[in-house]
PDB file of N, CA and C in Angstrom:
ATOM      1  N   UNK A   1       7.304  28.811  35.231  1.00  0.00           N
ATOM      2  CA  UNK A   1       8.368  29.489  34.517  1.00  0.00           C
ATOM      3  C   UNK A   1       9.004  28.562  33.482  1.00  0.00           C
ATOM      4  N   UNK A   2       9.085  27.534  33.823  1.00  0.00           N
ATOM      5  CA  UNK A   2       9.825  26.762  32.725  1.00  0.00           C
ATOM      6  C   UNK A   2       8.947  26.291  31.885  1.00  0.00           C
ATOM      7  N   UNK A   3       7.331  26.223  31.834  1.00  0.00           N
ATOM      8  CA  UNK A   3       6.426  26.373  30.973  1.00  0.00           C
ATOM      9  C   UNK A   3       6.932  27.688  29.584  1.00  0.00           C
ATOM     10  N   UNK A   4       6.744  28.644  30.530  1.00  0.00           N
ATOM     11  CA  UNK A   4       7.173  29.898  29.365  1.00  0.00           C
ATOM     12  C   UNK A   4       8.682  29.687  28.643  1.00  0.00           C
ATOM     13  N   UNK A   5       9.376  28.898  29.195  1.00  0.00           N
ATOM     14  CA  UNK A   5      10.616  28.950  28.627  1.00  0.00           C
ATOM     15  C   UNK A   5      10.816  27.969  27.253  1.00  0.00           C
ATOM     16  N   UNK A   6      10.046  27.132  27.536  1.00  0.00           N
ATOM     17  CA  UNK A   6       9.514  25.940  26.231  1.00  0.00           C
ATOM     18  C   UNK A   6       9.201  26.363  25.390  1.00  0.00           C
ATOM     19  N   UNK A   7       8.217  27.078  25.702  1.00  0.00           N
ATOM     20  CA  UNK A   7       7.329  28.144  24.860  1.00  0.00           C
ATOM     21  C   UNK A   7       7.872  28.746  23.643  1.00  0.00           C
ATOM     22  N   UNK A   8       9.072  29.796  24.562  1.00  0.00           N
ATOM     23  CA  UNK A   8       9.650  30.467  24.345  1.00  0.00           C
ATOM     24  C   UNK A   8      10.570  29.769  22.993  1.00  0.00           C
ATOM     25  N   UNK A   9      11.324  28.657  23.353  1.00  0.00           N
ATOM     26  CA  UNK A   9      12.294  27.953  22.561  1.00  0.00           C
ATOM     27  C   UNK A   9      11.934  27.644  21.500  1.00  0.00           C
ATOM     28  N   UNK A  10       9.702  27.034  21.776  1.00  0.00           N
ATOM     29  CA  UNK A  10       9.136  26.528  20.253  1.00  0.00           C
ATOM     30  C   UNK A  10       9.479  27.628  19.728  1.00  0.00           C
ATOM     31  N   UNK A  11       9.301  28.765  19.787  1.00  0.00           N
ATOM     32  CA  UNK A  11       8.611  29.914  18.683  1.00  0.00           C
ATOM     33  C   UNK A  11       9.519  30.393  18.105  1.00  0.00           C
ATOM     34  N   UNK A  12      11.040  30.021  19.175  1.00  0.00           N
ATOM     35  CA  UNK A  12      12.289  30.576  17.825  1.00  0.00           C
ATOM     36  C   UNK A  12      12.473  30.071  16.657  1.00  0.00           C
ATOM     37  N   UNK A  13      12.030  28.541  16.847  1.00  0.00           N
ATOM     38  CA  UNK A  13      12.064  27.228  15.611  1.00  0.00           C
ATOM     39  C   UNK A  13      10.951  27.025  15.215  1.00  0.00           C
ATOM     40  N   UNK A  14      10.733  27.944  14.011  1.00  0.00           N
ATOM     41  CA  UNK A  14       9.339  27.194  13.687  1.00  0.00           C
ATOM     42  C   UNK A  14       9.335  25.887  12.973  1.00  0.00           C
ATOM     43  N   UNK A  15       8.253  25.382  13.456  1.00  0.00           N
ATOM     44  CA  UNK A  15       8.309  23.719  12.756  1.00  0.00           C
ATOM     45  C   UNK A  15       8.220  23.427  11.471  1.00  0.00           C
ATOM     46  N   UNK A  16       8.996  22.633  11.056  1.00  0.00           N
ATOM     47  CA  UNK A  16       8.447  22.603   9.388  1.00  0.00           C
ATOM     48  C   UNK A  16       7.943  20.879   9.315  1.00  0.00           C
ATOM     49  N   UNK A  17       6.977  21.351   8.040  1.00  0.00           N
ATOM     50  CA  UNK A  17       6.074  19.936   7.992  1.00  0.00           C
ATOM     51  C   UNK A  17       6.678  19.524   6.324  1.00  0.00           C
ATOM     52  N   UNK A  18       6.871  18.408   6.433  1.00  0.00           N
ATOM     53  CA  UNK A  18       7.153  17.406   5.440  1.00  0.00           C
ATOM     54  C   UNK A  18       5.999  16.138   4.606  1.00  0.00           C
ATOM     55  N   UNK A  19       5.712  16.148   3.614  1.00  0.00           N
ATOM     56  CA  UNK A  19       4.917  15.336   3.270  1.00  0.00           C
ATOM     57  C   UNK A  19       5.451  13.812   2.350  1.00  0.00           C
ATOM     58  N   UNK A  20       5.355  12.914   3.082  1.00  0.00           N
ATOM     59  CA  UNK A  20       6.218  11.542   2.040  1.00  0.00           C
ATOM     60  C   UNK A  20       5.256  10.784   1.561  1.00  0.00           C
ATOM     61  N   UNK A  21       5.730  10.466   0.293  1.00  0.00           N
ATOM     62  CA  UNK A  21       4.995   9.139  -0.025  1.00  0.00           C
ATOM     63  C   UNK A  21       5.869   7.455   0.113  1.00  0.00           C
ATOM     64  N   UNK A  22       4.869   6.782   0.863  1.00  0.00           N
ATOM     65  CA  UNK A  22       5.498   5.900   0.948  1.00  0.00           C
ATOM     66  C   UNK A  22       4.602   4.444   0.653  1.00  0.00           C
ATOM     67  N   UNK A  23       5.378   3.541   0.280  1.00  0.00           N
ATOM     68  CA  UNK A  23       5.142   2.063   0.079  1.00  0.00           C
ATOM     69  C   UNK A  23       4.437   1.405   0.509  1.00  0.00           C
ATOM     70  N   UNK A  24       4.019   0.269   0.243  1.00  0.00           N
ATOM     71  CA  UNK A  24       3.740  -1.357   1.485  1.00  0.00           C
ATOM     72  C   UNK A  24       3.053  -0.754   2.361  1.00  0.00           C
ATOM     73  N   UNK A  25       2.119   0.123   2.706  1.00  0.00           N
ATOM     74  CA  UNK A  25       0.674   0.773   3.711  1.00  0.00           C
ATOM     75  C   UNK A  25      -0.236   0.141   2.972  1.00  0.00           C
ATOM     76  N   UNK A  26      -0.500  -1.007   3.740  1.00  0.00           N
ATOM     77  CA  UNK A  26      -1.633  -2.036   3.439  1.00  0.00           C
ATOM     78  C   UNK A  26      -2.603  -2.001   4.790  1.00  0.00           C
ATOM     79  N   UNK A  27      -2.329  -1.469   5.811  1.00  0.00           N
ATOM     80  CA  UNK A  27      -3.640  -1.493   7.225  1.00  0.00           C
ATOM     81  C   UNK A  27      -3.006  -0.624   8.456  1.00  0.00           C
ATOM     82  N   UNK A  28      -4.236  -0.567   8.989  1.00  0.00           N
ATOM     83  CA  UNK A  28      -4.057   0.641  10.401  1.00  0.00           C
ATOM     84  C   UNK A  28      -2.424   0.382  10.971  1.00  0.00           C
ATOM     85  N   UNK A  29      -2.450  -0.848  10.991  1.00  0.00           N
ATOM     86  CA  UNK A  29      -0.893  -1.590  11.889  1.00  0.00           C
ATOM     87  C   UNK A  29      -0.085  -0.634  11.132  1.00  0.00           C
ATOM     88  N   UNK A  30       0.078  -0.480   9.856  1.00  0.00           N
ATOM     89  CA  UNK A  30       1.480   0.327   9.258  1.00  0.00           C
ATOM     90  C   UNK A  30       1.604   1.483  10.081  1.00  0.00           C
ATOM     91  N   UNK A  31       0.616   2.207  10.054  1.00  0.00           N
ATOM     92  CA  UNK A  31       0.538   3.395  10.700  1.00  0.00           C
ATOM     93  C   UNK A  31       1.234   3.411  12.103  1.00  0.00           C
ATOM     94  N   UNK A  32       0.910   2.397  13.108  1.00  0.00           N
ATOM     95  CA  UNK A  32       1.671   2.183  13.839  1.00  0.00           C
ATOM     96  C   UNK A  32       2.714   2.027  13.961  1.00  0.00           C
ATOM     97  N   UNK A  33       3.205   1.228  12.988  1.00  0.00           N
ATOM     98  CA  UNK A  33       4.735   1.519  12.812  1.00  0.00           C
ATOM     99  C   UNK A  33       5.868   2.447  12.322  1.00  0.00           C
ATOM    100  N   UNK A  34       5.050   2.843  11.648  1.00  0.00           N
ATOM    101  CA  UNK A  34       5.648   4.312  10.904  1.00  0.00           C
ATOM    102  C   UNK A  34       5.776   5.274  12.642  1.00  0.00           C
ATOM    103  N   UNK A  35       4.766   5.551  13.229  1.00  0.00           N
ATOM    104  CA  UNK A  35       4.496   6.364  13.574  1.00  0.00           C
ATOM    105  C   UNK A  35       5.797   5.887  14.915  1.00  0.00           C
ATOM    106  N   UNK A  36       5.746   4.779  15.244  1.00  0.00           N
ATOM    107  CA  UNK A  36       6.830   4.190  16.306  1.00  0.00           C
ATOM    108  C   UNK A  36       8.471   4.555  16.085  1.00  0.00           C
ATOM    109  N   UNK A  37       8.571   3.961  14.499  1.00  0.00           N
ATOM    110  CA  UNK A  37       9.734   4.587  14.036  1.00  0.00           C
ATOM    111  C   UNK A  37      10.452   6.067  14.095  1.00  0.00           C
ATOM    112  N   UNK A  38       9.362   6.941  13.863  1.00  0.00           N
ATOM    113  CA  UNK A  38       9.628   8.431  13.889  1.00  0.00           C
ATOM    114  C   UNK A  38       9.531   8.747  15.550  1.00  0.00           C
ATOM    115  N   UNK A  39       9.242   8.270  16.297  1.00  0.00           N
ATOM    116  CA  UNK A  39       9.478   8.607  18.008  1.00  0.00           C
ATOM    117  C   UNK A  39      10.144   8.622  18.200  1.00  0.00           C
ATOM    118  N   UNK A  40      11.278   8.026  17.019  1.00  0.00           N
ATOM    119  CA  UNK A  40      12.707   7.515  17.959  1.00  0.00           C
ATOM    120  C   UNK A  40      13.652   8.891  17.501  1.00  0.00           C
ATOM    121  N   UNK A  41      13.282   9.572  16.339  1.00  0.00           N
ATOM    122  CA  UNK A  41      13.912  10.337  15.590  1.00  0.00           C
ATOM    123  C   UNK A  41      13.569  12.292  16.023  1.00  0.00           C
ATOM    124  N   UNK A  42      14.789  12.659  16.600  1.00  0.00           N
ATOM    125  CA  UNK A  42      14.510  13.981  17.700  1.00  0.00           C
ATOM    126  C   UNK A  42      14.127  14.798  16.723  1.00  0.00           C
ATOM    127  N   UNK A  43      13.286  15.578  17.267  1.00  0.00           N
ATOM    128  CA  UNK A  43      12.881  16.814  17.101  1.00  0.00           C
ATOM    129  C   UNK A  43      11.034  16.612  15.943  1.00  0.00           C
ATOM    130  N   UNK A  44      11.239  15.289  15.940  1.00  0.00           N
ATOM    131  CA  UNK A  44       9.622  15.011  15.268  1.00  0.00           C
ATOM    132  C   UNK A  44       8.574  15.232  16.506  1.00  0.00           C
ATOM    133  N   UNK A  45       7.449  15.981  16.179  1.00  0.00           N
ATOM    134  CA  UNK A  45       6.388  16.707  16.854  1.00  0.00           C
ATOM    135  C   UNK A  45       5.404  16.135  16.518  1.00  0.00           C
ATOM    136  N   UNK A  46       4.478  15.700  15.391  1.00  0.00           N
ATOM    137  CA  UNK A  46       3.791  15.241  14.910  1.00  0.00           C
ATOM    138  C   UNK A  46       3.275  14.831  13.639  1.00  0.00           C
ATOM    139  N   UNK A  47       2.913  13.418  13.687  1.00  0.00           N
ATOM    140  CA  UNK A  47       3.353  12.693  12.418  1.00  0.00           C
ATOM    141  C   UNK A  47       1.294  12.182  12.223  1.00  0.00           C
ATOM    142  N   UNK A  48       1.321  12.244  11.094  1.00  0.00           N
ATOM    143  CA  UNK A  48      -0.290  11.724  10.349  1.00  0.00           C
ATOM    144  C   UNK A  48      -0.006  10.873   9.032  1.00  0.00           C
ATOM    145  N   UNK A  49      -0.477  10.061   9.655  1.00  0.00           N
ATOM    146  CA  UNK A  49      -0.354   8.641   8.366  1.00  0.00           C
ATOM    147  C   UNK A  49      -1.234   8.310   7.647  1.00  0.00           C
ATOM    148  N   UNK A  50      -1.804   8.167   6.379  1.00  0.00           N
ATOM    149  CA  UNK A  50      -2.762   8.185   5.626  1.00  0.00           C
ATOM    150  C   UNK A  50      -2.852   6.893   4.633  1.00  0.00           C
ATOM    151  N   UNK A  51      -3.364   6.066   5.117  1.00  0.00           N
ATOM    152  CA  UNK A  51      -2.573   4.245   4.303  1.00  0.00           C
ATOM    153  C   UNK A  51      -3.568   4.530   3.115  1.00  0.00           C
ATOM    154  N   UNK A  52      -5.050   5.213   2.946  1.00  0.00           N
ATOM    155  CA  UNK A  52      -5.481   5.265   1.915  1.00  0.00           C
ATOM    156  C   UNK A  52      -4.497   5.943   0.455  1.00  0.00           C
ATOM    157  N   UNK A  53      -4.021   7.120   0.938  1.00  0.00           N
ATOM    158  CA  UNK A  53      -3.586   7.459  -0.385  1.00  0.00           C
ATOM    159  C   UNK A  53      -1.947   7.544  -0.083  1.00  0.00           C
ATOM    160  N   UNK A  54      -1.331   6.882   0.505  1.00  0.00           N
ATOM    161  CA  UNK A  54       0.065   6.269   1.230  1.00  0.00           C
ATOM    162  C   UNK A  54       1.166   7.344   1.483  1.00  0.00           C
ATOM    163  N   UNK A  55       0.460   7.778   1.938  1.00  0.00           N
ATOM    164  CA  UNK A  55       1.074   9.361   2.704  1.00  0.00           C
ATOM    165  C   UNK A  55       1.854   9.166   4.089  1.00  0.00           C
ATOM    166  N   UNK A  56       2.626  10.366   4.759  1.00  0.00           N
ATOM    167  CA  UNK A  56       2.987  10.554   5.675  1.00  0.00           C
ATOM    168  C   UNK A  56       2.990  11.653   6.442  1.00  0.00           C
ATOM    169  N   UNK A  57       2.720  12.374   7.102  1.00  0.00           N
ATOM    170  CA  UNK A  57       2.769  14.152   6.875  1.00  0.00           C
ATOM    171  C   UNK A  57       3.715  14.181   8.365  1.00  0.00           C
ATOM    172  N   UNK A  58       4.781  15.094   8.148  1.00  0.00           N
ATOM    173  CA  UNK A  58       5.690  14.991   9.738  1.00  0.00           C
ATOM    174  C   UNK A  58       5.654  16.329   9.857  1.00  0.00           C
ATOM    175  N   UNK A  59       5.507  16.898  10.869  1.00  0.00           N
ATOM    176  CA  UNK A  59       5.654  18.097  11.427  1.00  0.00           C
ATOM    177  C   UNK A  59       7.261  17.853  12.527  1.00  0.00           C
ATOM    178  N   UNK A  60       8.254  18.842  12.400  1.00  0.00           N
ATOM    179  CA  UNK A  60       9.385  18.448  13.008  1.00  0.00           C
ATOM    180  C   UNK A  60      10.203  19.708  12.998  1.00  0.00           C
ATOM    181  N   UNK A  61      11.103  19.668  13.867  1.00  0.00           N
ATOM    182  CA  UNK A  61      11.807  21.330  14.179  1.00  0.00           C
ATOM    183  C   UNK A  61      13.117  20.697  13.530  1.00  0.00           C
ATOM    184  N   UNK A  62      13.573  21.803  12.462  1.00  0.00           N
ATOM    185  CA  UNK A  62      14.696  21.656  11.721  1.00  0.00           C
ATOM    186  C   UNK A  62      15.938  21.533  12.173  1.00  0.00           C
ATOM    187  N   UNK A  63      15.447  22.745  13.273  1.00  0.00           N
ATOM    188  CA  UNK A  63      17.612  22.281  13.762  1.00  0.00           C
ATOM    189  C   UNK A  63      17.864  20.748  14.603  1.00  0.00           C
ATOM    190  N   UNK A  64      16.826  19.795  14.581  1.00  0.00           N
ATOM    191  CA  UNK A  64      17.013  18.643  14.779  1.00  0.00           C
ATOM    192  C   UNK A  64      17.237  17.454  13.954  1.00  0.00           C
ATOM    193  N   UNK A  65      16.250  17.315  13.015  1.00  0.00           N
ATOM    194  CA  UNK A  65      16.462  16.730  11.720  1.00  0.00           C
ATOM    195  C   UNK A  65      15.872  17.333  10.376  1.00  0.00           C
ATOM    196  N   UNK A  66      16.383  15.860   9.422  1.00  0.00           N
ATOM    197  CA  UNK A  66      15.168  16.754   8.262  1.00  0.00           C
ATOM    198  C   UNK A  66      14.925  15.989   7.480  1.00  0.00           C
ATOM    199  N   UNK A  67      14.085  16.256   5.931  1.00  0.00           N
ATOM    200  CA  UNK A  67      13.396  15.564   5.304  1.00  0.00           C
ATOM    201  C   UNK A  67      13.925  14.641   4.898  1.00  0.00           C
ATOM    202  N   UNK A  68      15.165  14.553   4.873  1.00  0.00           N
ATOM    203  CA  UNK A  68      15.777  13.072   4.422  1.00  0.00           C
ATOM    204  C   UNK A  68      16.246  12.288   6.051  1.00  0.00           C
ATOM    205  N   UNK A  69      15.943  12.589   7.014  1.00  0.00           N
ATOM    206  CA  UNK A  69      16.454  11.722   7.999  1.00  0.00           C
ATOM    207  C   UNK A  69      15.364  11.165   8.318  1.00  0.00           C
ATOM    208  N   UNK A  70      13.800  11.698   7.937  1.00  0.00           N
ATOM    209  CA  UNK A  70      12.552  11.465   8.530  1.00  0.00           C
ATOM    210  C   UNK A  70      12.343  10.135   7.578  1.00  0.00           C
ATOM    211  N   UNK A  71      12.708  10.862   6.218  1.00  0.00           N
ATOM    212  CA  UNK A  71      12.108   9.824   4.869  1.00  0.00           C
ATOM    213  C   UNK A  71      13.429   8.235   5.414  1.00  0.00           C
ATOM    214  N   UNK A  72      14.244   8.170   5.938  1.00  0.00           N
ATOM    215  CA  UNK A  72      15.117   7.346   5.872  1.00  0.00           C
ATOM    216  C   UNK A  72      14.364   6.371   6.938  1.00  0.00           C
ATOM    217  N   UNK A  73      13.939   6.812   8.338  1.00  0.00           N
ATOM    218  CA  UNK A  73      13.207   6.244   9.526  1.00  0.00           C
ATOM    219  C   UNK A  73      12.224   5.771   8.446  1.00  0.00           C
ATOM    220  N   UNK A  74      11.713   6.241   7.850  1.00  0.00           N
ATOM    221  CA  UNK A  74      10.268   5.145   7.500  1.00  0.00           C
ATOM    222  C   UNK A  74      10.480   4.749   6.587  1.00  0.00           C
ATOM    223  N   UNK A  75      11.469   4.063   5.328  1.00  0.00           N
ATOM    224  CA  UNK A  75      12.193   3.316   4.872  1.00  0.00           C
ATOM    225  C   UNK A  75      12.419   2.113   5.612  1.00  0.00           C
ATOM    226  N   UNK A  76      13.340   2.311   6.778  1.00  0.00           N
ATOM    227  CA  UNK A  76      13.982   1.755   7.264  1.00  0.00           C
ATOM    228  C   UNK A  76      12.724   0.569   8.008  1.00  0.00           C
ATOM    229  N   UNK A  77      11.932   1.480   8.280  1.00  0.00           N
ATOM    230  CA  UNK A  77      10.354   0.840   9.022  1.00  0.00           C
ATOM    231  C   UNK A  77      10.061  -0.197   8.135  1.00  0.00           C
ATOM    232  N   UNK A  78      10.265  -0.236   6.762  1.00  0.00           N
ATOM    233  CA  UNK A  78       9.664  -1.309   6.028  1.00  0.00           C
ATOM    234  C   UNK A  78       8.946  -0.583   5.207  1.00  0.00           C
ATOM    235  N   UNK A  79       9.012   0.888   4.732  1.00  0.00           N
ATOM    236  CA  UNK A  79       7.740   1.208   3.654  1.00  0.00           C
ATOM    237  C   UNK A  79       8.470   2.697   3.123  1.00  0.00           C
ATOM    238  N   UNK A  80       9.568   1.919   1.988  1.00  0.00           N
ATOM    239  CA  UNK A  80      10.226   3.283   1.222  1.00  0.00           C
ATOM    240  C   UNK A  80       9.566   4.110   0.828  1.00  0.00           C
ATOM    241  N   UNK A  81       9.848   5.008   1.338  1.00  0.00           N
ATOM    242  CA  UNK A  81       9.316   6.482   1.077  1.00  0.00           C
ATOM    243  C   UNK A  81       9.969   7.476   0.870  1.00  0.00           C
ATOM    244  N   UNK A  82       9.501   8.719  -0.144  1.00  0.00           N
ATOM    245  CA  UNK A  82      10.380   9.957  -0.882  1.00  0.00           C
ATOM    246  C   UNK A  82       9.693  10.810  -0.743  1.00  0.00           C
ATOM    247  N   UNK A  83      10.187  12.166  -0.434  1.00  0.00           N
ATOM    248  CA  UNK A  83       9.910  13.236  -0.270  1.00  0.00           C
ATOM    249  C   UNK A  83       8.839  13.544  -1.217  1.00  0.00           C
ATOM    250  N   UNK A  84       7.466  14.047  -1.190  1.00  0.00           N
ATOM    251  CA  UNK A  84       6.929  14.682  -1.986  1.00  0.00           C
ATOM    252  C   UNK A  84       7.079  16.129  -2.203  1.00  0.00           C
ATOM    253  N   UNK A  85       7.247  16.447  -3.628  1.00  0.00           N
ATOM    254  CA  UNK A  85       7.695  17.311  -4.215  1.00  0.00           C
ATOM    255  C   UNK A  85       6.588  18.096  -5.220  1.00  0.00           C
ATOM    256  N   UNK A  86       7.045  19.101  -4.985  1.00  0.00           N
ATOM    257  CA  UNK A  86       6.142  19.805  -6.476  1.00  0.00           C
ATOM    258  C   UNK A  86       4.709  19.941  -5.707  1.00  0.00           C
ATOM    259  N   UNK A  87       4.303  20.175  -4.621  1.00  0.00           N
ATOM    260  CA  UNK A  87       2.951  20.355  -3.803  1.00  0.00           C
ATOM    261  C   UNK A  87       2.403  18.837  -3.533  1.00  0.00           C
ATOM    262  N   UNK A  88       1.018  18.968  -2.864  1.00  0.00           N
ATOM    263  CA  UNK A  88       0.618  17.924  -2.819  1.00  0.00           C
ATOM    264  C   UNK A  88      -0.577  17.159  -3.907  1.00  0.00           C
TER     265      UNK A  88
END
């Protein structure tokens, strides 16, 4: 029952995904850190890091945070990053 109730809670919030570009992603390790940083930050679900073309992609439920609290965590990580805008 409390399976269905989770459930239940995702589907009122749908997730919204955010795409950043960010800085200083020079090897796999960044990724790790980026990705450590955003664990700490509620309501992030899932995060994909891309050091080739210095991306971030966050999937995250809004009434928790948002694109500027996500972009601030991975700043703060060591690799300023801004909202991408205008598509990808």
């Amino acid at each position: 029952m409390v399976a269905a109730l989770s459930v239940g809670a995702a589907l009122a919030t749908p997730a919204t995904v955010v795409m950043l570009d960010a800085e200083n992603m020079t090897c796999p390790a960044c990724g790790i850190t980026i990705r450590k940083a955003l664990e700490k930050v509620p309501g992030v679900a899932d995060v994909k890091v891309d050091t080739r073309a210095e991306t971030v992609t966050v999937t995250f439920e809004s009434s928790q945070t948002d694109a500027a609290g996500i972009a601030r965590a991975v700043t703060e990580a060591g690799f300023p990053a801004k909202v991408r805008t205008g598509g990808e």
